[in-house]
Protein backbone atom coordinates (compact mmCIF):
# COMPACT_ATOMS: atom_id res chain seq x y z
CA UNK A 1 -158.87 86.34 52.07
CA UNK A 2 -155.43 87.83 51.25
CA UNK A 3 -153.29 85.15 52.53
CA UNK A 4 -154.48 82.52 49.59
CA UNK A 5 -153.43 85.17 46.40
CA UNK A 6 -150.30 85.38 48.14
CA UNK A 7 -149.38 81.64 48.15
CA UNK A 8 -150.82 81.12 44.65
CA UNK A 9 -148.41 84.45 43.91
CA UNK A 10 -145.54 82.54 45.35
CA UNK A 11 -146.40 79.48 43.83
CA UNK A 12 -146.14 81.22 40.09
CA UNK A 13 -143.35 82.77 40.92
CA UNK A 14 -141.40 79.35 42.06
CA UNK A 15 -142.82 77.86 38.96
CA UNK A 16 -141.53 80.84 37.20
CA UNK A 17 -137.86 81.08 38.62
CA UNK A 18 -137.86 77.01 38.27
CA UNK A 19 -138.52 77.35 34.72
CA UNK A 20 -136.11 80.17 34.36
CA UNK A 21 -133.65 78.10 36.03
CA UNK A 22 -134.67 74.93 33.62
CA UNK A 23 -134.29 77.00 30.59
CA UNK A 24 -131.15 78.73 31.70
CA UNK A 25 -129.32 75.18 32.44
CA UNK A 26 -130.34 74.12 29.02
CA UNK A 27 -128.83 77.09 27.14
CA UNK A 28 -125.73 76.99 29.22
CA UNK A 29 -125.36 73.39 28.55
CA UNK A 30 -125.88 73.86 24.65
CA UNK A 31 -123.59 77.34 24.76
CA UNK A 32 -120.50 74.81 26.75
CA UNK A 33 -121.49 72.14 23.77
CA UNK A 34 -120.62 74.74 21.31
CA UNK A 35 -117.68 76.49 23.16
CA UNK A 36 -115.93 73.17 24.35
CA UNK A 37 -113.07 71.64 21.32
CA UNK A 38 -114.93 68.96 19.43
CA UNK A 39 -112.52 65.83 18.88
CA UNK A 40 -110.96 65.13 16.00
CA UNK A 41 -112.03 62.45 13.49
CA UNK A 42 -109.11 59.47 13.71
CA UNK A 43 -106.53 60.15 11.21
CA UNK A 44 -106.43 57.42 8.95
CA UNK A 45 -102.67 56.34 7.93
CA UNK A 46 -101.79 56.62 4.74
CA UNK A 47 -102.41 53.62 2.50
CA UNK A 48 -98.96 52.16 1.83
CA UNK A 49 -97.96 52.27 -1.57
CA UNK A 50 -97.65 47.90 -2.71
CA UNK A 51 -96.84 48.71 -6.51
CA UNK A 52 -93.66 48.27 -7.08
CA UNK A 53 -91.44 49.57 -9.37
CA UNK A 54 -90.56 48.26 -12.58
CA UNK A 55 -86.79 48.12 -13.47
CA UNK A 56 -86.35 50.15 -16.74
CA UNK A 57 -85.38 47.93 -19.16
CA UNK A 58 -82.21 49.21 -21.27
CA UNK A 59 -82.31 48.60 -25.09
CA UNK A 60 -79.33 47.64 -26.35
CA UNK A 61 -77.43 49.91 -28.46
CA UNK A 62 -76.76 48.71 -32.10
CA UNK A 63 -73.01 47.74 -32.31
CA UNK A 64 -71.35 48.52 -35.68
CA UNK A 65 -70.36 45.50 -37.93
CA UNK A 66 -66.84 45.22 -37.44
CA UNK A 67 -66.25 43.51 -41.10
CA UNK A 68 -68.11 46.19 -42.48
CA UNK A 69 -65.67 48.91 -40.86
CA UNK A 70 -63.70 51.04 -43.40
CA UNK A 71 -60.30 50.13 -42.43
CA UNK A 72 -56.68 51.68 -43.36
CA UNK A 73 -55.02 50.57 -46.43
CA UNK A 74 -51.69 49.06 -46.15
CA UNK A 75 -48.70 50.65 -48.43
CA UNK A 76 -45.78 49.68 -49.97
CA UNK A 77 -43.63 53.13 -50.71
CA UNK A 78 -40.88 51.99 -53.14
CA UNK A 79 -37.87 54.60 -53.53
CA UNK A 80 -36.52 54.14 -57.01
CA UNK A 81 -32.67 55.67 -57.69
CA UNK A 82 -29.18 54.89 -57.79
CA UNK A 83 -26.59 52.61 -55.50
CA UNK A 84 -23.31 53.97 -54.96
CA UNK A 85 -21.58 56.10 -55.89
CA UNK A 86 -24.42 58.03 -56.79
CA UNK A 87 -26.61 57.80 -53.40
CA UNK A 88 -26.12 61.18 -53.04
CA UNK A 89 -27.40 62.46 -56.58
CA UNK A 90 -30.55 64.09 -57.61
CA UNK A 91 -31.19 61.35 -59.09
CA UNK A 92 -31.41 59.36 -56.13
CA UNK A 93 -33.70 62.07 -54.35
CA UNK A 94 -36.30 59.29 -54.00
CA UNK A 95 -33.85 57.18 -51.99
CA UNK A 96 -32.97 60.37 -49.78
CA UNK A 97 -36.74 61.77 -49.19
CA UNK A 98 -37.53 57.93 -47.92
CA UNK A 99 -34.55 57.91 -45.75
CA UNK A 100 -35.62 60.75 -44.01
CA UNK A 101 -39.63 59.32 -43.87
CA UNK A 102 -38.16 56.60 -42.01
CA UNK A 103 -36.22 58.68 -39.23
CA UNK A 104 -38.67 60.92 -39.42
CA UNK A 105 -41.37 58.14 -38.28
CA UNK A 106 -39.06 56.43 -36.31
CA UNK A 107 -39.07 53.39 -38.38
CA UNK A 108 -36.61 50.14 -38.09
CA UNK A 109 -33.27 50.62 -40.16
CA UNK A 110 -33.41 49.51 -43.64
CA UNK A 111 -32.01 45.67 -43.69
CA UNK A 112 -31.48 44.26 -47.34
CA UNK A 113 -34.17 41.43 -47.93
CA UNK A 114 -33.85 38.41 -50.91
CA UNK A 115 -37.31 37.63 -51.23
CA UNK A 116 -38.41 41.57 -51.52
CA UNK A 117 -36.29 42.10 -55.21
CA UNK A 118 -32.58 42.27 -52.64
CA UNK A 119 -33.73 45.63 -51.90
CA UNK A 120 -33.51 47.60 -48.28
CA UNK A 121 -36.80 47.11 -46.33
CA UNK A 122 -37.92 48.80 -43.01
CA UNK A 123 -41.61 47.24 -41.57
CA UNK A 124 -43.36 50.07 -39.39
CA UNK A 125 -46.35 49.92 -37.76
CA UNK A 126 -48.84 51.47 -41.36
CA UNK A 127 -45.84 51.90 -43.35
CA UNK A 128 -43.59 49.02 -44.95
CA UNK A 129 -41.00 51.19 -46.89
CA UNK A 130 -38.67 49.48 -49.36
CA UNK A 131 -35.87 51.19 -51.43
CA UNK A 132 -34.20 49.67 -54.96
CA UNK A 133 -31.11 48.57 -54.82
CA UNK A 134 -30.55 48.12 -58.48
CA UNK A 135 -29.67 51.01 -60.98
CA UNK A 136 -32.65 53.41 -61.80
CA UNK A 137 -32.82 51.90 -65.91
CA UNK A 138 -33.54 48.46 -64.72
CA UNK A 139 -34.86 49.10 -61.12
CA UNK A 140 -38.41 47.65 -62.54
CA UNK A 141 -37.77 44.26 -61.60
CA UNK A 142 -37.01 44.47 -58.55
CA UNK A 143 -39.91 46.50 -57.20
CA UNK A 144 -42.19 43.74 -58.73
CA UNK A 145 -40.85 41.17 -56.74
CA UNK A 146 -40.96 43.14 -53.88
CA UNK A 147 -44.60 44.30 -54.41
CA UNK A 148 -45.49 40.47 -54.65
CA UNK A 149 -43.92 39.43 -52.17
CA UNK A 150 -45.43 42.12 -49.92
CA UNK A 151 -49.03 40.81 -51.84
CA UNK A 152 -48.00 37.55 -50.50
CA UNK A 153 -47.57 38.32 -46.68
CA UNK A 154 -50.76 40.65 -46.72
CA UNK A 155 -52.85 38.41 -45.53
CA UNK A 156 -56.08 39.65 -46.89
CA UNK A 157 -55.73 43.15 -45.82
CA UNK A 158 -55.88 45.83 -48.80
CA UNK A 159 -52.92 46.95 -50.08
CA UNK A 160 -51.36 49.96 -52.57
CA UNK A 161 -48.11 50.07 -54.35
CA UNK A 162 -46.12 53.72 -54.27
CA UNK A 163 -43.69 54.55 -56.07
CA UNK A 164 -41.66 57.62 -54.44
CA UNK A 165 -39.04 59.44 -57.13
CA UNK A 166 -37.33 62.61 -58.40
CA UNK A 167 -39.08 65.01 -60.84
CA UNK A 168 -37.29 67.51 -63.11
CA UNK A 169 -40.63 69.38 -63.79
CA UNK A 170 -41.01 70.50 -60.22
CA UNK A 171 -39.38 72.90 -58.13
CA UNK A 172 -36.42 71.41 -55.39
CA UNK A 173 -37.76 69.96 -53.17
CA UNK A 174 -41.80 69.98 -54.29
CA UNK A 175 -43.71 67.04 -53.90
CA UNK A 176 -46.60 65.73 -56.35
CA UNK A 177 -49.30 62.92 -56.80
CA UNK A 178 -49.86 61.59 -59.48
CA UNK A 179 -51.15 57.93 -61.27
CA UNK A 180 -48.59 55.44 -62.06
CA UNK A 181 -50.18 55.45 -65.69
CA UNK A 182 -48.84 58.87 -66.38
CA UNK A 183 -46.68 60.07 -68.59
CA UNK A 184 -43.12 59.22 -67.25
CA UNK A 185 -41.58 62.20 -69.64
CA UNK A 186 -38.69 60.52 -70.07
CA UNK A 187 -37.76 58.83 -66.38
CA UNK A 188 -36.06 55.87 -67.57
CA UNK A 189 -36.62 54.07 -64.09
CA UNK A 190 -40.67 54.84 -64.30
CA UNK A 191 -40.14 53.40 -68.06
CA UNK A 192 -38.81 50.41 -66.46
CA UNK A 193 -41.47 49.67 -64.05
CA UNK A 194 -43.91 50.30 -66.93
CA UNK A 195 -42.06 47.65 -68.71
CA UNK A 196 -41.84 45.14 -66.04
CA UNK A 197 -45.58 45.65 -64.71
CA UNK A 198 -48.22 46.39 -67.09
CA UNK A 199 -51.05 46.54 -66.02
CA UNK A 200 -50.26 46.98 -61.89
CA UNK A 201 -52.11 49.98 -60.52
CA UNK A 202 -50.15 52.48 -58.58
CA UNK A 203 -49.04 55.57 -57.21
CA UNK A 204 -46.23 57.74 -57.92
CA UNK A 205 -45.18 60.73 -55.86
CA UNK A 206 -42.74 62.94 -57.33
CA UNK A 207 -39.82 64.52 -55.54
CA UNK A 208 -38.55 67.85 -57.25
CA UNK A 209 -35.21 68.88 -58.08
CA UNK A 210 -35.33 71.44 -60.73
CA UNK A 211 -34.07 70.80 -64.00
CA UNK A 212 -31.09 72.74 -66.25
CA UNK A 213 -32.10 75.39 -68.68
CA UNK A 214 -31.37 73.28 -71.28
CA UNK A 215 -33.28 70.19 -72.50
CA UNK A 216 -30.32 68.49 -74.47
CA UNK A 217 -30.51 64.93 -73.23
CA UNK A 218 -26.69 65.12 -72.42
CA UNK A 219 -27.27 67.81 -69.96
CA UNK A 220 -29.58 66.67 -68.57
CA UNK A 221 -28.14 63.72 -67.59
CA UNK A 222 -25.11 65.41 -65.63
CA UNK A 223 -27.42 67.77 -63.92
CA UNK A 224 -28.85 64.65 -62.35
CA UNK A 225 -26.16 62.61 -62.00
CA UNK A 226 -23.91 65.20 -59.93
CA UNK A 227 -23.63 65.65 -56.35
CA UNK A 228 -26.18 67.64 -54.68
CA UNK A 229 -25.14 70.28 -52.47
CA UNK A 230 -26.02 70.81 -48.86
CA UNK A 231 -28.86 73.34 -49.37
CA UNK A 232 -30.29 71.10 -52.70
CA UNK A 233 -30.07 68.09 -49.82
CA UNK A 234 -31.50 69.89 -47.12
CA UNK A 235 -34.89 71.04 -49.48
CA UNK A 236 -34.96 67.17 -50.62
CA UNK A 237 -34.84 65.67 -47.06
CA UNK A 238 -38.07 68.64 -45.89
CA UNK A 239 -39.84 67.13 -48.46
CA UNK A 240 -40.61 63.82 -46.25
CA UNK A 241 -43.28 66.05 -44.26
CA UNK A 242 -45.53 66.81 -47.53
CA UNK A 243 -44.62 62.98 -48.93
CA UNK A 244 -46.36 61.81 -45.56
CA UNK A 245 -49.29 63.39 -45.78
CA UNK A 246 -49.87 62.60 -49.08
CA UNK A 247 -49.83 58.90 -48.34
CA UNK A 248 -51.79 59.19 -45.36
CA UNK A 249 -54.54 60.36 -47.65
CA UNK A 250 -53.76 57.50 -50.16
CA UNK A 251 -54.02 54.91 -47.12
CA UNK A 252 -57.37 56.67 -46.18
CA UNK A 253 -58.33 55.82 -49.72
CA UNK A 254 -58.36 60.24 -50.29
């Protein structure tokens, strides 16, 4: 009777160590599932970027009316004195001062001209200088031919008329501005130009030599008739720096 519980013993425990076994595979085989790499989803490439690129468009940059562009003025800087013999008189200080503009500026020698009033005439490249060639008392004439001739060859461009000359009423060698309307306080040649041009529009700039203590015409008129010395010439021909300047601000319309 015992043999029969012992195969029905065996028999569960088969069953048992089968199932064991079953359950054993199965929990290995979900324990390597979760243990073993798991692939990688594909990599998808990167979507290629089709816009393309718009060119920058440049705006054009406003450009500056060249008509309406403030341009120099052109000048004609008259010298009004004496011939010879007295070029080297205070008188003539307007003569000297231009002489030394011109070297100064490097400008073409004077050359005596018929249709500008036969005066002496240098062209420069802002700058046409012209100096009388008459006496100072009637110099007037001849610095209105010369200022319409120099009209005349202008060719539109705008133009000024200076008139460059000694001044009693300023110290040696001083230079001042002033309208050709004023006063000429008794300067025969600015009389004359008065005389000869009414009504012209310009610019005188003054060269100073001092005057005499006394204010008796007849002195007066050998203190600027004489000779100047070497300092008296020296102040006179320093003055072309300040008589520059002050026709650069004319031509700049200052």
């Amino acid at each position: 009777m015992s043999q029969p519980r012992e195969l029905s013993l065996k028999a569960n425990l088969n069953s048992l160590s089968l199932g064991n076994t079953k359950s054993t595979r199965k929990k290995k085989t979900r324990r390597q599932r979760r243990e073993s790499p798991q692939p990688f989803p594909p990599v998808r490439p990167k979507e290629e970027h089709n816009e393309k690129i718009q060119p920058t468009t440049s705006i054009p940059l406003p450009i500056e009316d060249l008509s309406q562009m403030s341009s120099s003025i052109r000048l004609l800087v008259c010298s009004i004195g004496n011939p010879a013999p007295y070029t080297n008189t205070l008188h003539s200080a307007g003569h000297l001062a231009l002489s030394a503009l011109r070297s100064g500026l490097q400008y073409p020698n004077f050359s005596k001209s018929g249709a500008h009033g036969n005066g002496l005439i240098s062209h420069g490249s802002e700058l046409t200088l012209w100096q009388s060639n008459s006496l100072m008392n009637i110099s007037g004439a001849c610095v209105s031919q010369a200022w319409r001739r120099f009209q005349a060859e202008s060719s539109g461009e705008e133009t000024k008329l200076v008139v460059v000359h000694d001044e009693l009423e300023l110290g040696l060698g001083d230079v001042k501005v002033r309208d050709g309307g004023a006063s000429a306080k008794g300067h025969n040649g600015l009389k004359n130009i008065k005389k000869c041009m009414s009504g012209t529009r310009y610019t005188r700039i003054g060269v100073g030599i001092g005057r005499p203590e006394s204010r008796e015409p007849d002195v007066v008129a050998r203190y600027v008739l004489r000779k100047m010395n070497g300092v008296e010439r020296a102040k006179i021909e320093g003055a072309w720096l300040r008589v520059e300047e002050e026709l650069r601000k004319i031509q700049e319309g200052l």
